[in-house]
C-alpha atoms as a PDB file:
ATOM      1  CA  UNK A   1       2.535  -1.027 -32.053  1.00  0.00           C
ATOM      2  CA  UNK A   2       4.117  -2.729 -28.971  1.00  0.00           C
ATOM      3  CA  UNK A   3       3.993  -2.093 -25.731  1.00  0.00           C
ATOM      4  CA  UNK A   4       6.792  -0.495 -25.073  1.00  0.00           C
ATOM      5  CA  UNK A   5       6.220   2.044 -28.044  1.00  0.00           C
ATOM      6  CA  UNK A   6       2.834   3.016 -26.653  1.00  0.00           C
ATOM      7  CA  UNK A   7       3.966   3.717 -23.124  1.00  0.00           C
ATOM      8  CA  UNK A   8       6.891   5.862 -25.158  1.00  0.00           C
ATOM      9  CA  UNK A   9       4.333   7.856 -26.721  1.00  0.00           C
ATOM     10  CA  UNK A  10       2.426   8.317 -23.719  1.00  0.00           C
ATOM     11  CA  UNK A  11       4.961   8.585 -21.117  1.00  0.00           C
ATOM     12  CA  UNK A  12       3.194   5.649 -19.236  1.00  0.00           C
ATOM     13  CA  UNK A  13       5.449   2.692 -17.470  1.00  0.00           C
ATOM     14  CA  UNK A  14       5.186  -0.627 -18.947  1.00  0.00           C
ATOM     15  CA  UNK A  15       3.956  -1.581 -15.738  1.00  0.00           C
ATOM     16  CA  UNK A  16       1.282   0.809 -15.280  1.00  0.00           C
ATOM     17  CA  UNK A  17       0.003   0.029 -19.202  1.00  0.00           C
ATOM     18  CA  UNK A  18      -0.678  -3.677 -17.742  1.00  0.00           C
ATOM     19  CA  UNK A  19      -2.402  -2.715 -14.592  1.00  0.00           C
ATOM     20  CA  UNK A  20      -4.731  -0.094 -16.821  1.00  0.00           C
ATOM     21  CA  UNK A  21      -5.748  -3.267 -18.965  1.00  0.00           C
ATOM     22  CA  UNK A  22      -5.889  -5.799 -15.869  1.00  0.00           C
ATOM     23  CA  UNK A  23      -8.314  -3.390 -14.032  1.00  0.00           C
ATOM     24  CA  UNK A  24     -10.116  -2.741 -17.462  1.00  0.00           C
ATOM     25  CA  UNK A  25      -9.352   1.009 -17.865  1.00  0.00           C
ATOM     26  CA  UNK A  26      -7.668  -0.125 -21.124  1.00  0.00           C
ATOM     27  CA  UNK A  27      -9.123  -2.998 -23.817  1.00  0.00           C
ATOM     28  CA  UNK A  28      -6.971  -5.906 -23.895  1.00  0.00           C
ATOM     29  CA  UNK A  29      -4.923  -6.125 -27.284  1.00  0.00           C
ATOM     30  CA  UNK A  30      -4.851  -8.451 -30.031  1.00  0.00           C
ATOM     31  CA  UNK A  31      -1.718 -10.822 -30.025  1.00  0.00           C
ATOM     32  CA  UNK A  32       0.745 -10.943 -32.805  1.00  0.00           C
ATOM     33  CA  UNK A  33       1.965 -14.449 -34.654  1.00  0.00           C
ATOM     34  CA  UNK A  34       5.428 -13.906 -32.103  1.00  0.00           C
ATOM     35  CA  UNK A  35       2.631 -13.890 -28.761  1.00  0.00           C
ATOM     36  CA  UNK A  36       3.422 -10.111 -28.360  1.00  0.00           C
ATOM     37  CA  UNK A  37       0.772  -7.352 -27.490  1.00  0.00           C
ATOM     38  CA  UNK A  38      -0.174  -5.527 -30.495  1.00  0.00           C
ATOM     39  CA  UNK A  39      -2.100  -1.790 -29.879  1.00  0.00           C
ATOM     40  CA  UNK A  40      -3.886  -0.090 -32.083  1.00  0.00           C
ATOM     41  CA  UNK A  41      -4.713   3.642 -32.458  1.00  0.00           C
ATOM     42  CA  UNK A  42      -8.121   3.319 -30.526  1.00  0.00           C
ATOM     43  CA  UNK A  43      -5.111   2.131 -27.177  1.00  0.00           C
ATOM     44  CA  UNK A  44      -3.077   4.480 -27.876  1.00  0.00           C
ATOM     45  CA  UNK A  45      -5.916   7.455 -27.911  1.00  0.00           C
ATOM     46  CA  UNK A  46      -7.610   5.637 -24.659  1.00  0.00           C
ATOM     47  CA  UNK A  47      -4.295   5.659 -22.933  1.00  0.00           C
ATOM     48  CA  UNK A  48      -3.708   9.226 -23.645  1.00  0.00           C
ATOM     49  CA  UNK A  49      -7.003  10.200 -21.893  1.00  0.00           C
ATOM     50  CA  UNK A  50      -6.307   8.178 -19.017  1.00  0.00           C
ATOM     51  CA  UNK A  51      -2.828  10.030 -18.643  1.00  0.00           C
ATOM     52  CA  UNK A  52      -4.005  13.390 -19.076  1.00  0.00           C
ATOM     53  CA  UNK A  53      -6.916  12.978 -16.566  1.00  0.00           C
ATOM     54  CA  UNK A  54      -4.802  11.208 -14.047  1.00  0.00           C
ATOM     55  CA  UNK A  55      -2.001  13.849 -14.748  1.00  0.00           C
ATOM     56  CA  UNK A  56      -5.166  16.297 -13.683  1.00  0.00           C
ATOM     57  CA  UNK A  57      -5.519  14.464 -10.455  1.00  0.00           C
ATOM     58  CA  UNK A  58      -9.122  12.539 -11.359  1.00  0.00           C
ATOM     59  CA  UNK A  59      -9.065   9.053  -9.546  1.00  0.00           C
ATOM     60  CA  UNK A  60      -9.080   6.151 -11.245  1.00  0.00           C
ATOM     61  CA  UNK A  61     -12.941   5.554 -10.857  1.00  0.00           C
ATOM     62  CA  UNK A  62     -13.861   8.772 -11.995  1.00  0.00           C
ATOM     63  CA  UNK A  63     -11.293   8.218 -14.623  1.00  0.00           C
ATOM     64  CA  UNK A  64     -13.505   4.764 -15.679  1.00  0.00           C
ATOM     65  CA  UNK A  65     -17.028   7.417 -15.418  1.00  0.00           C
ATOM     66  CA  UNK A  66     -14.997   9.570 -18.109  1.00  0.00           C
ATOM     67  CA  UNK A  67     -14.543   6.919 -20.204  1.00  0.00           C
ATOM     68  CA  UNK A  68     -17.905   5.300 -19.971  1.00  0.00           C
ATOM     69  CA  UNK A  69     -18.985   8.402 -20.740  1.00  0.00           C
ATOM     70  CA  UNK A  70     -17.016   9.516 -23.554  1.00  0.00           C
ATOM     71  CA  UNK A  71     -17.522   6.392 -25.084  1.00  0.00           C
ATOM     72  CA  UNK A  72     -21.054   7.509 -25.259  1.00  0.00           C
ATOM     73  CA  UNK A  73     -21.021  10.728 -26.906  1.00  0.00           C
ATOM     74  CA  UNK A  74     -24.554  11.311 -28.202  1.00  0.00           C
ATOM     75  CA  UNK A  75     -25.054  11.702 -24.109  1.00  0.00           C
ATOM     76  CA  UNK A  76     -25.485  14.899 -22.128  1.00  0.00           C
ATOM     77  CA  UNK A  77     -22.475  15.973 -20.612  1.00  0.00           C
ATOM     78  CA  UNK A  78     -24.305  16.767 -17.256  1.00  0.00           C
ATOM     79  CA  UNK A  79     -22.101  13.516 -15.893  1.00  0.00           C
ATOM     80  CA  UNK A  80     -19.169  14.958 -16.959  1.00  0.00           C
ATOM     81  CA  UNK A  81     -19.903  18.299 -15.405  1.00  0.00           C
ATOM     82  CA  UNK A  82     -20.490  16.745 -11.970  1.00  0.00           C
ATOM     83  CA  UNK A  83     -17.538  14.560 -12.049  1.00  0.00           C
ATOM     84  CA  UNK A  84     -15.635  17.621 -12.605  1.00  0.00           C
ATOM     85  CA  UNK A  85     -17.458  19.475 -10.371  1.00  0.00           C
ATOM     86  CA  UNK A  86     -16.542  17.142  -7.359  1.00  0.00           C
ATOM     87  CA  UNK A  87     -13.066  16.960  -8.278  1.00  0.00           C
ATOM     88  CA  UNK A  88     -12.871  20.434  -8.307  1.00  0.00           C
ATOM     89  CA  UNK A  89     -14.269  20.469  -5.139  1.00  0.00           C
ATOM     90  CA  UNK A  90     -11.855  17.902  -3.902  1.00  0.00           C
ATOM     91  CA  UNK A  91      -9.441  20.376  -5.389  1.00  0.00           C
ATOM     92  CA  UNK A  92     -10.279  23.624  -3.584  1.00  0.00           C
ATOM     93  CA  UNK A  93     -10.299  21.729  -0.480  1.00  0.00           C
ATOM     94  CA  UNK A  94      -6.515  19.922  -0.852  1.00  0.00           C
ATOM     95  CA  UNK A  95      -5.266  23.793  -1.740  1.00  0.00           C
ATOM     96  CA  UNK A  96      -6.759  24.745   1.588  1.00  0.00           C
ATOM     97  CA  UNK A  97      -5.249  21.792   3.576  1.00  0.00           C
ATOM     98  CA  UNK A  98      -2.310  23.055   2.266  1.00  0.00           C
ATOM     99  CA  UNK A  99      -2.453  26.680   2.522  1.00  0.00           C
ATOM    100  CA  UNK A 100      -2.939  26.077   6.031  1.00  0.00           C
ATOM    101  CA  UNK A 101       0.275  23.782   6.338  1.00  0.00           C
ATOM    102  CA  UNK A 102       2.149  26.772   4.806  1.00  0.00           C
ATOM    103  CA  UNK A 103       0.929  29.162   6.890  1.00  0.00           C
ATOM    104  CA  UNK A 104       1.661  26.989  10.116  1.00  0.00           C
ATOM    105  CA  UNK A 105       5.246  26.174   9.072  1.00  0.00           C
ATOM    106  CA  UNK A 106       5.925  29.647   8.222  1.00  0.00           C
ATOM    107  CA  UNK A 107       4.477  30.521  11.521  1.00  0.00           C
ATOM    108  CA  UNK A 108       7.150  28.252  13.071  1.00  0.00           C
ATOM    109  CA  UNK A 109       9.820  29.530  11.181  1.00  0.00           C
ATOM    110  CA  UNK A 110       8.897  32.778  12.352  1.00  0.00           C
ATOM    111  CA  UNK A 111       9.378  31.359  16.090  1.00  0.00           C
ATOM    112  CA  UNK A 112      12.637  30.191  15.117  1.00  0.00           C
ATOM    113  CA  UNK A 113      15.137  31.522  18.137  1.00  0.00           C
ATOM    114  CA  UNK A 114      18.287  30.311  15.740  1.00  0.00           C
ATOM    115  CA  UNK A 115      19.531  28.250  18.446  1.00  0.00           C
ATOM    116  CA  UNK A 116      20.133  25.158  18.974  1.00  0.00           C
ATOM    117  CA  UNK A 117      18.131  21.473  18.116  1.00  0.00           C
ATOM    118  CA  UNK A 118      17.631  21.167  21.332  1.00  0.00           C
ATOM    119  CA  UNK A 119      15.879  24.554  21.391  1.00  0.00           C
ATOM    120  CA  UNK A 120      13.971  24.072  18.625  1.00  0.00           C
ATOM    121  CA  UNK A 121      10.796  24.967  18.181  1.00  0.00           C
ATOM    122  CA  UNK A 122       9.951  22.673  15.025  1.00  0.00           C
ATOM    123  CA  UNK A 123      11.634  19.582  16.377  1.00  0.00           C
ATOM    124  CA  UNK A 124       9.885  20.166  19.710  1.00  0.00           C
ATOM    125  CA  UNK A 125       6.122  20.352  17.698  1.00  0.00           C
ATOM    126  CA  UNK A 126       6.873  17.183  15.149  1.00  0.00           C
ATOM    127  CA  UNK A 127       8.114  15.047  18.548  1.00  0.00           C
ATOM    128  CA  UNK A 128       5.300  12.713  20.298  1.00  0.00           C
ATOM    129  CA  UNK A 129       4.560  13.994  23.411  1.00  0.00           C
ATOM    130  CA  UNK A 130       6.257  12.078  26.390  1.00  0.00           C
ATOM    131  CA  UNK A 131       9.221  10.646  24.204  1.00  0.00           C
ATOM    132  CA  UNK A 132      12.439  11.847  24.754  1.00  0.00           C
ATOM    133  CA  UNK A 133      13.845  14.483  21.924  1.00  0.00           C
END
Protein backbone atom coordinates (compact mmCIF):
# COMPACT_ATOMS: atom_id res chain seq x y z
CA UNK A 1 0.00 0.00 0.00
CA UNK A 2 1.09 3.68 -0.41
CA UNK A 3 1.54 6.15 1.74
CA UNK A 4 -1.20 7.95 1.55
CA UNK A 5 -3.51 4.77 2.00
CA UNK A 6 -1.76 3.88 5.24
CA UNK A 7 -2.06 7.26 6.88
CA UNK A 8 -5.99 6.84 5.59
CA UNK A 9 -6.29 3.82 7.51
CA UNK A 10 -4.66 5.14 10.42
CA UNK A 11 -5.75 8.61 10.52
CA UNK A 12 -1.99 9.68 10.56
CA UNK A 13 -0.74 12.88 8.29
CA UNK A 14 1.49 12.10 5.51
CA UNK A 15 3.80 14.20 7.23
CA UNK A 16 3.81 12.69 10.52
CA UNK A 17 4.15 8.92 8.71
CA UNK A 18 7.70 10.38 7.43
CA UNK A 19 8.88 11.83 10.64
CA UNK A 20 7.80 8.28 12.50
CA UNK A 21 10.22 6.52 9.90
CA UNK A 22 12.99 9.40 9.92
CA UNK A 23 13.19 9.15 13.79
CA UNK A 24 12.93 5.25 13.46
CA UNK A 25 9.58 4.69 15.26
CA UNK A 26 8.52 3.15 11.91
CA UNK A 27 10.84 0.65 9.47
CA UNK A 28 11.64 2.27 6.33
CA UNK A 29 9.64 0.67 3.30
CA UNK A 30 10.60 -1.14 0.34
CA UNK A 31 10.41 1.00 -2.95
CA UNK A 32 8.25 0.11 -5.84
CA UNK A 33 9.60 -0.13 -9.75
CA UNK A 34 7.72 3.77 -10.02
CA UNK A 35 10.32 4.96 -6.73
CA UNK A 36 7.14 5.07 -4.51
CA UNK A 37 6.97 3.85 -0.78
CA UNK A 38 5.42 0.56 -0.61
CA UNK A 39 4.01 -0.64 3.21
CA UNK A 40 3.28 -3.72 4.18
CA UNK A 41 0.93 -5.13 6.88
CA UNK A 42 3.79 -5.37 9.57
CA UNK A 43 3.68 -0.77 8.83
CA UNK A 44 0.50 -0.63 8.87
CA UNK A 45 0.05 -2.73 12.37
CA UNK A 46 3.30 -0.69 13.81
CA UNK A 47 1.68 2.54 12.86
CA UNK A 48 -1.51 1.66 14.48
CA UNK A 49 0.27 1.11 17.86
CA UNK A 50 2.09 4.19 17.63
CA UNK A 51 -1.34 6.10 17.08
CA UNK A 52 -3.21 4.52 19.71
CA UNK A 53 -0.44 5.03 22.36
CA UNK A 54 0.21 8.56 21.32
CA UNK A 55 -3.66 9.08 21.11
CA UNK A 56 -3.23 7.78 25.02
CA UNK A 57 -0.81 10.54 25.68
CA UNK A 58 2.61 8.15 25.98
CA UNK A 59 5.63 10.26 24.61
CA UNK A 60 7.34 9.36 21.86
CA UNK A 61 10.28 7.66 23.83
CA UNK A 62 8.17 5.67 25.85
CA UNK A 63 6.30 5.03 22.70
CA UNK A 64 9.95 3.54 21.15
CA UNK A 65 10.24 1.36 24.98
CA UNK A 66 6.68 -0.09 23.86
CA UNK A 67 7.81 -1.09 20.81
CA UNK A 68 11.16 -2.48 21.75
CA UNK A 69 9.33 -4.23 23.98
CA UNK A 70 6.55 -5.64 22.16
CA UNK A 71 8.77 -6.63 19.62
CA UNK A 72 10.09 -8.91 22.23
CA UNK A 73 7.26 -10.79 23.46
CA UNK A 74 8.68 -13.89 25.15
CA UNK A 75 9.77 -10.89 27.79
CA UNK A 76 8.19 -10.06 31.13
CA UNK A 77 5.93 -7.35 30.92
CA UNK A 78 7.35 -5.76 34.19
CA UNK A 79 8.75 -2.87 31.54
CA UNK A 80 5.58 -2.37 30.29
CA UNK A 81 3.97 -2.09 33.67
CA UNK A 82 6.39 0.67 34.76
CA UNK A 83 6.15 2.60 31.64
CA UNK A 84 2.56 2.67 32.29
CA UNK A 85 2.91 3.17 35.66
CA UNK A 86 4.85 6.54 35.18
CA UNK A 87 2.59 7.73 32.64
CA UNK A 88 -0.10 7.22 34.78
CA UNK A 89 1.57 9.03 37.21
CA UNK A 90 2.29 11.81 34.83
CA UNK A 91 -1.42 11.50 34.33
CA UNK A 92 -2.83 11.95 37.83
CA UNK A 93 -0.61 14.80 38.21
CA UNK A 94 -1.71 16.89 34.73
CA UNK A 95 -5.58 16.19 36.09
CA UNK A 96 -4.49 17.92 39.25
CA UNK A 97 -2.72 20.89 37.51
CA UNK A 98 -5.82 21.22 36.02
CA UNK A 99 -8.35 20.72 38.59
CA UNK A 100 -6.68 23.42 40.27
CA UNK A 101 -6.89 25.84 37.14
CA UNK A 102 -10.67 25.11 37.25
CA UNK A 103 -11.13 25.73 40.56
CA UNK A 104 -9.14 29.14 40.39
CA UNK A 105 -11.03 30.40 37.32
CA UNK A 106 -14.24 29.48 38.76
CA UNK A 107 -13.13 31.23 41.84
CA UNK A 108 -12.70 34.36 39.66
CA UNK A 109 -15.79 34.06 38.03
CA UNK A 110 -17.32 33.95 41.26
CA UNK A 111 -15.59 37.51 41.99
CA UNK A 112 -17.00 38.71 38.91
CA UNK A 113 -18.74 42.33 39.93
CA UNK A 114 -20.43 42.31 36.15
CA UNK A 115 -18.96 45.56 35.50
CA UNK A 116 -16.91 46.86 33.43
CA UNK A 117 -13.17 45.69 31.71
CA UNK A 118 -11.79 48.09 33.44
CA UNK A 119 -13.19 46.60 36.65
CA UNK A 120 -12.38 43.37 35.99
CA UNK A 121 -11.19 41.10 38.11
CA UNK A 122 -9.80 38.45 35.47
CA UNK A 123 -8.20 41.02 33.22
CA UNK A 124 -6.67 42.68 36.29
CA UNK A 125 -5.01 38.93 37.48
CA UNK A 126 -3.80 37.81 33.69
CA UNK A 127 -2.09 41.63 33.35
CA UNK A 128 1.83 41.92 34.30
CA UNK A 129 2.16 43.83 37.15
CA UNK A 130 3.31 47.53 36.49
CA UNK A 131 1.96 47.62 32.77
CA UNK A 132 -0.78 49.64 32.04
CA UNK A 133 -4.35 47.64 31.51
Amino acid sequence: MKIGEMASATATNIETVRHYEKIGLLPLPARDAANYRSYGQEHLARLSFIRRARDLGFTLDQVRELLGLADHRDQSCAAVDAIATVHLTEIDRKIADLQSLRGELSRFLGDCRRGTVADCLIIETLAPAGLPR
